[in-house]
N, C-alpha and C. Protein backbone atom coordinates (compact mmCIF):
# COMPACT_ATOMS: atom_id res chain seq x y z
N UNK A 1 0.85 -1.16 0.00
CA UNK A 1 0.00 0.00 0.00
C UNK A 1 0.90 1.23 0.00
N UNK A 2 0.57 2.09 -1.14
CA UNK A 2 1.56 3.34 -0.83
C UNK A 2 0.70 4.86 -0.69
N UNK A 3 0.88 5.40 0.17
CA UNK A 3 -0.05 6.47 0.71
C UNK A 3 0.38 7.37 -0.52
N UNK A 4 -0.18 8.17 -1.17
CA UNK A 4 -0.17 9.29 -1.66
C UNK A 4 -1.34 10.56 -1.38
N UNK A 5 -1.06 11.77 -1.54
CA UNK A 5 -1.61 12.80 -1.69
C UNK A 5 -2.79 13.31 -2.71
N UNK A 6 -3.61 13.75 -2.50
CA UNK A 6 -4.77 13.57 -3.26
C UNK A 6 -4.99 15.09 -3.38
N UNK A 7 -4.31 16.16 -2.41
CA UNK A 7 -4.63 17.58 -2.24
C UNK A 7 -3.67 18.29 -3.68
N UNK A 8 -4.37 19.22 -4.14
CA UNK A 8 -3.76 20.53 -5.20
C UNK A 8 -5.15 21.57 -5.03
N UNK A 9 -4.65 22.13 -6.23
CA UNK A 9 -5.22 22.97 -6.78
C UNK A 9 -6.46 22.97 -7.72
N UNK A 10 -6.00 21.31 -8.10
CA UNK A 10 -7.23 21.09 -9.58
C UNK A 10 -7.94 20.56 -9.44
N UNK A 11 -9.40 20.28 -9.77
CA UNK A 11 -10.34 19.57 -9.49
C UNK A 11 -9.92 18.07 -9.65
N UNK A 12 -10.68 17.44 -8.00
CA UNK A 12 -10.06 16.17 -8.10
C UNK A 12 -11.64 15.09 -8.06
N UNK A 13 -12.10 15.91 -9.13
CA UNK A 13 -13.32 14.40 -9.46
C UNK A 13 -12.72 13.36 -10.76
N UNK A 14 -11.92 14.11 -11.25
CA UNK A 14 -11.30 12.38 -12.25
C UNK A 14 -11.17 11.69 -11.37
N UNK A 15 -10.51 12.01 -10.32
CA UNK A 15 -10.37 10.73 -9.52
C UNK A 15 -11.26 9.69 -9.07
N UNK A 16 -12.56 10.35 -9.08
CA UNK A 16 -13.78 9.36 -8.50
C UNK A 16 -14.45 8.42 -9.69
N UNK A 17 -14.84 7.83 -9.45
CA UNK A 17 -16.20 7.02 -10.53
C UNK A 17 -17.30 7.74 -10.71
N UNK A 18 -17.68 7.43 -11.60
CA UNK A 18 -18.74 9.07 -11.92
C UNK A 18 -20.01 8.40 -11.07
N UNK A 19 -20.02 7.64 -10.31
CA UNK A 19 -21.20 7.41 -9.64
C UNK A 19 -20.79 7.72 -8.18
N UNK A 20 -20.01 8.17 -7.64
CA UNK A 20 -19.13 8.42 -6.52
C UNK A 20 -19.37 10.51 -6.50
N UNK A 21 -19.56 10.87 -7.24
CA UNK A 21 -19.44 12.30 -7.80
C UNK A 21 -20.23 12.93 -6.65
N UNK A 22 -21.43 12.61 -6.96
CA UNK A 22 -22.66 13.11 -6.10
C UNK A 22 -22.69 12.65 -4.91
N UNK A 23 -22.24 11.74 -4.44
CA UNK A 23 -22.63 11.42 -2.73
C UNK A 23 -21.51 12.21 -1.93
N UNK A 24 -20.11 12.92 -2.93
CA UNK A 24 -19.11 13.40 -1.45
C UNK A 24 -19.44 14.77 -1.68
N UNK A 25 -19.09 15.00 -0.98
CA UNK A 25 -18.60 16.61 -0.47
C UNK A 25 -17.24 16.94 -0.45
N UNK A 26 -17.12 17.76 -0.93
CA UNK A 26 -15.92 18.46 -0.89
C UNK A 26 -14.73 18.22 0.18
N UNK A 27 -15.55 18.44 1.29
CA UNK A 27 -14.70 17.89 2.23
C UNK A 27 -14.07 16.14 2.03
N UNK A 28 -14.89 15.51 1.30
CA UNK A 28 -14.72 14.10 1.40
C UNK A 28 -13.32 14.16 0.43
N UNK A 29 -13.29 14.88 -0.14
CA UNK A 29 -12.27 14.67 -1.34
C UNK A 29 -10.80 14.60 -0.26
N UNK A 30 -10.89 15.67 0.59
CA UNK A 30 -9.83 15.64 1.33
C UNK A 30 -9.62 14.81 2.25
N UNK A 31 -10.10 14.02 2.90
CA UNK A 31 -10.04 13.09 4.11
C UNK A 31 -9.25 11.94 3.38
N UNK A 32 -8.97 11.00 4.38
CA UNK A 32 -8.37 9.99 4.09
C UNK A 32 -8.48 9.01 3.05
N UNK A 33 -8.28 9.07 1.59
CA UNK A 33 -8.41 8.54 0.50
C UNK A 33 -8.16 7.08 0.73
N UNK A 34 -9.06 6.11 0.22
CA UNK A 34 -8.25 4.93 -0.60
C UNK A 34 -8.16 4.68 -2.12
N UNK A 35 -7.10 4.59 -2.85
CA UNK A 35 -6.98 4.93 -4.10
C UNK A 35 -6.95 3.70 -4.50
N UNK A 36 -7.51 3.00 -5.84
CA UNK A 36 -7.33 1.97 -6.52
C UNK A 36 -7.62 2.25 -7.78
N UNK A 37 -6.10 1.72 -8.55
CA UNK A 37 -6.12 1.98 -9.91
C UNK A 37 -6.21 3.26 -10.11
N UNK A 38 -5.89 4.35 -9.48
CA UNK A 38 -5.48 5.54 -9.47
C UNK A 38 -6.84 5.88 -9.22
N UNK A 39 -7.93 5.40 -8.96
CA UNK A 39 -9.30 6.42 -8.29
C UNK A 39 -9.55 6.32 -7.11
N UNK A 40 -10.37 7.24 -6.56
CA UNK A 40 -10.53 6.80 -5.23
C UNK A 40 -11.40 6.20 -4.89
N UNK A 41 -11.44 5.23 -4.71
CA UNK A 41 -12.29 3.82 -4.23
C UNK A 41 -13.11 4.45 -2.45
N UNK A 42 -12.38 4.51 -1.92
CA UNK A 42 -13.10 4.91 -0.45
C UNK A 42 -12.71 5.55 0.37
N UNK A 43 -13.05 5.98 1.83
CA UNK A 43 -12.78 6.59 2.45
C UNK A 43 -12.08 5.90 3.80
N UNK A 44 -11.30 6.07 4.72
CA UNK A 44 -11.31 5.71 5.76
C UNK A 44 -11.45 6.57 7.12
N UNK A 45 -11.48 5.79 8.06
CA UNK A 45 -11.63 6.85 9.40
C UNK A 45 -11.05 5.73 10.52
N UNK A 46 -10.46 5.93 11.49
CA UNK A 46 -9.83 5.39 12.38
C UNK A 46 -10.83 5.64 13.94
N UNK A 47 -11.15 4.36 14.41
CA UNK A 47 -11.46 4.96 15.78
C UNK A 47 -10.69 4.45 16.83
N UNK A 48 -9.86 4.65 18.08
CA UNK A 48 -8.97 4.55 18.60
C UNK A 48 -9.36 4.66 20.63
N UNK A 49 -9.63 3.37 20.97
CA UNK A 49 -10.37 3.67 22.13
C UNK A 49 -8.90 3.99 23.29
N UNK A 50 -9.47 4.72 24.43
CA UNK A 50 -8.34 5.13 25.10
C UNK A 50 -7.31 3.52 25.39
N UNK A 51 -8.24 2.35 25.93
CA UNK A 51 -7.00 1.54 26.71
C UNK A 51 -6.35 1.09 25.40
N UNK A 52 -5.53 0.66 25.41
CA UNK A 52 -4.19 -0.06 24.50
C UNK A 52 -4.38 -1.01 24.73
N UNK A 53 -4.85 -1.98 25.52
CA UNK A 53 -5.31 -3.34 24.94
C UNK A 53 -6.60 -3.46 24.21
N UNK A 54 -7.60 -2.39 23.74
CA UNK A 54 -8.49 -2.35 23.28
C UNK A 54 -8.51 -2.48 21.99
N UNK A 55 -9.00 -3.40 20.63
CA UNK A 55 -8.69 -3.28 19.55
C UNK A 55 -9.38 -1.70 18.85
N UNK A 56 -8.79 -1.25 17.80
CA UNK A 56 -9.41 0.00 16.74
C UNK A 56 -9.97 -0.49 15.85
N UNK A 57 -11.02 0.58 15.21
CA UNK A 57 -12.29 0.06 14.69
C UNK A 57 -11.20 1.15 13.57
N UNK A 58 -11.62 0.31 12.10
CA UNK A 58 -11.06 1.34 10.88
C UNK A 58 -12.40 1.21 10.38
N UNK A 59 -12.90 2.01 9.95
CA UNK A 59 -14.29 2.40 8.94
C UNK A 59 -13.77 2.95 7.55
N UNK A 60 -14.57 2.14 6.56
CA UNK A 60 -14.22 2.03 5.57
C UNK A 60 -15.30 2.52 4.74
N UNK A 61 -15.68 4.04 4.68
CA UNK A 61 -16.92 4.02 3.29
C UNK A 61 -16.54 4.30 1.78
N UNK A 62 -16.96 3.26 1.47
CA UNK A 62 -17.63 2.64 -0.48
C UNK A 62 -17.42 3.96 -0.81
N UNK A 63 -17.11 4.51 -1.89
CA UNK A 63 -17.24 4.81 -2.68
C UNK A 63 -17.86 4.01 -3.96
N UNK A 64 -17.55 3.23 -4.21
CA UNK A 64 -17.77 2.17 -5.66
C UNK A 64 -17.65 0.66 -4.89
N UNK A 65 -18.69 0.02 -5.62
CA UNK A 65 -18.23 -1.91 -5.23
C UNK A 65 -15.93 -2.22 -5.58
N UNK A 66 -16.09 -2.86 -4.12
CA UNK A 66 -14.64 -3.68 -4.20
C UNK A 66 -14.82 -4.63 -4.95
N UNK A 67 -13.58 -4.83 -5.84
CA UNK A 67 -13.35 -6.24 -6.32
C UNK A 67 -12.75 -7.07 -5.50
N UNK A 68 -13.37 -8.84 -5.40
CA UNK A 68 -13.05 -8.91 -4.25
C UNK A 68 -11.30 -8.87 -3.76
N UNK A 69 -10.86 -8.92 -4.99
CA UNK A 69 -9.02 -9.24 -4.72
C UNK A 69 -8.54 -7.95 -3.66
N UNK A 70 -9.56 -6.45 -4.33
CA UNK A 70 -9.06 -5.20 -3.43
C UNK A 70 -9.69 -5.21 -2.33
N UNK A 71 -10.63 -6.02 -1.91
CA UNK A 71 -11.09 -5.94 -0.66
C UNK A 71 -10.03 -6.81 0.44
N UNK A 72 -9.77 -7.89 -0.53
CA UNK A 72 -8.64 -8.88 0.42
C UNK A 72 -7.88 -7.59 0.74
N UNK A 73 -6.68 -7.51 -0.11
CA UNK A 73 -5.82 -6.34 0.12
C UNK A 73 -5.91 -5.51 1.19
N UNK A 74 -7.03 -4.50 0.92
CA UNK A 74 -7.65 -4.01 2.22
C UNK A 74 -7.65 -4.41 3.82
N UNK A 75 -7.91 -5.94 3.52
CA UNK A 75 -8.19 -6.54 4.69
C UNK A 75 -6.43 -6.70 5.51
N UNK A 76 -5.39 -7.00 4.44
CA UNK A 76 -3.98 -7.20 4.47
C UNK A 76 -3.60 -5.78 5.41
N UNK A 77 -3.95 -4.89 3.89
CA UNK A 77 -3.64 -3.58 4.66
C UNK A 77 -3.68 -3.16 6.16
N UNK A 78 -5.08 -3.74 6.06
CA UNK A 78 -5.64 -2.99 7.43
C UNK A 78 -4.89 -4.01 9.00
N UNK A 79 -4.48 -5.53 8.57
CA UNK A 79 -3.79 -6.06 9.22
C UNK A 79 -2.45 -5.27 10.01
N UNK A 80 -1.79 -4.83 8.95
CA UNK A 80 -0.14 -4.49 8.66
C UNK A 80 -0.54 -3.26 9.94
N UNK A 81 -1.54 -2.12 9.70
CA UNK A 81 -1.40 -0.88 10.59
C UNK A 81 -1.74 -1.61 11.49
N UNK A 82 -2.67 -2.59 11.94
CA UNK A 82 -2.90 -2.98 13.29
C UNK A 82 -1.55 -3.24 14.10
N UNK A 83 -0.72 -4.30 13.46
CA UNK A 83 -0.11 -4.27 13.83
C UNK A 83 1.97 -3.54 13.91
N UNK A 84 1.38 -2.28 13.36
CA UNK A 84 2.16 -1.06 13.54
C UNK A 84 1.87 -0.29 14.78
N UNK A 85 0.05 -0.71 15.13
CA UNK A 85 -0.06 0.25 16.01
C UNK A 85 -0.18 -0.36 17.39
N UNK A 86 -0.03 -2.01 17.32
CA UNK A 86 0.21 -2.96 18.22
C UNK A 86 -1.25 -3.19 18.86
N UNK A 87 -2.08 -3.50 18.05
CA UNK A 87 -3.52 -3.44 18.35
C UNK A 87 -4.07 -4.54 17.56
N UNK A 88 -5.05 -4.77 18.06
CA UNK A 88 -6.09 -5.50 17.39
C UNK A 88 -7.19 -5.02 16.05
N UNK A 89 -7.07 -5.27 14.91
CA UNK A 89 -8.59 -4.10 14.38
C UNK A 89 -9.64 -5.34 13.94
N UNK A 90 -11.00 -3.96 13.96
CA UNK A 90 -12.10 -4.28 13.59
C UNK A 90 -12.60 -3.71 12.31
N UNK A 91 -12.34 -4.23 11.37
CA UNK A 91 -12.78 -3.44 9.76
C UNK A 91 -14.20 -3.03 9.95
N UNK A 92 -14.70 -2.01 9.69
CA UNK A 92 -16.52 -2.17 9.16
C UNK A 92 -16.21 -1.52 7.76
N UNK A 93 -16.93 -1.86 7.01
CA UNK A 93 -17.25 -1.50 5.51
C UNK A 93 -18.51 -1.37 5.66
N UNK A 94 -18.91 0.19 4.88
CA UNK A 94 -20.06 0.54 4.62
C UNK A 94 -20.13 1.51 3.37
């Protein structure tokens, strides 16, 4: 997974699926991207409870249907930060 930047100057709806267009907001463009195949597939959000033995919940909203290979991935992904952040996670996809 390689993080890149999604912020400029130029309009960044190429990046979406044209059925993705209408449900964000502006603000959505900026939040935490997931990019596939250079679009942005979804959003994420981290929730992070105070104790440290507590697992984190990553929330994952759709933009467009996963294929399932990028959903595995995802699931990989989301493994690897868990355990960067020495935690347990709980994916939700919505």
């Amino acid at each position: 997974m390689v993080a890149r930047s999604t912020l400029g100057y130029r309009d960044r709806r190429g990046l979406l699926a044209s059925s993705a267009v209408s449900t964000l907001t502006q603000s959505a463009l900026l939040s935490q991207p997931v990019m596939v195949d250079g679009r942005h597939a979804c959003t994420w959000k981290r929730a992070l409870p105070n104790r440290s033995d507590s697992p984190f919940t990553l929330a994952l909203r759709l933009l467009e249907p996963l294929r399932p290979g990028v959903r595995r991935a995802l699931d990989v992904a989301s493994e690897r930060y868990g355990t960067y952040l020495r935690r347990s996670v709980a994916v939700n996809v919505r």
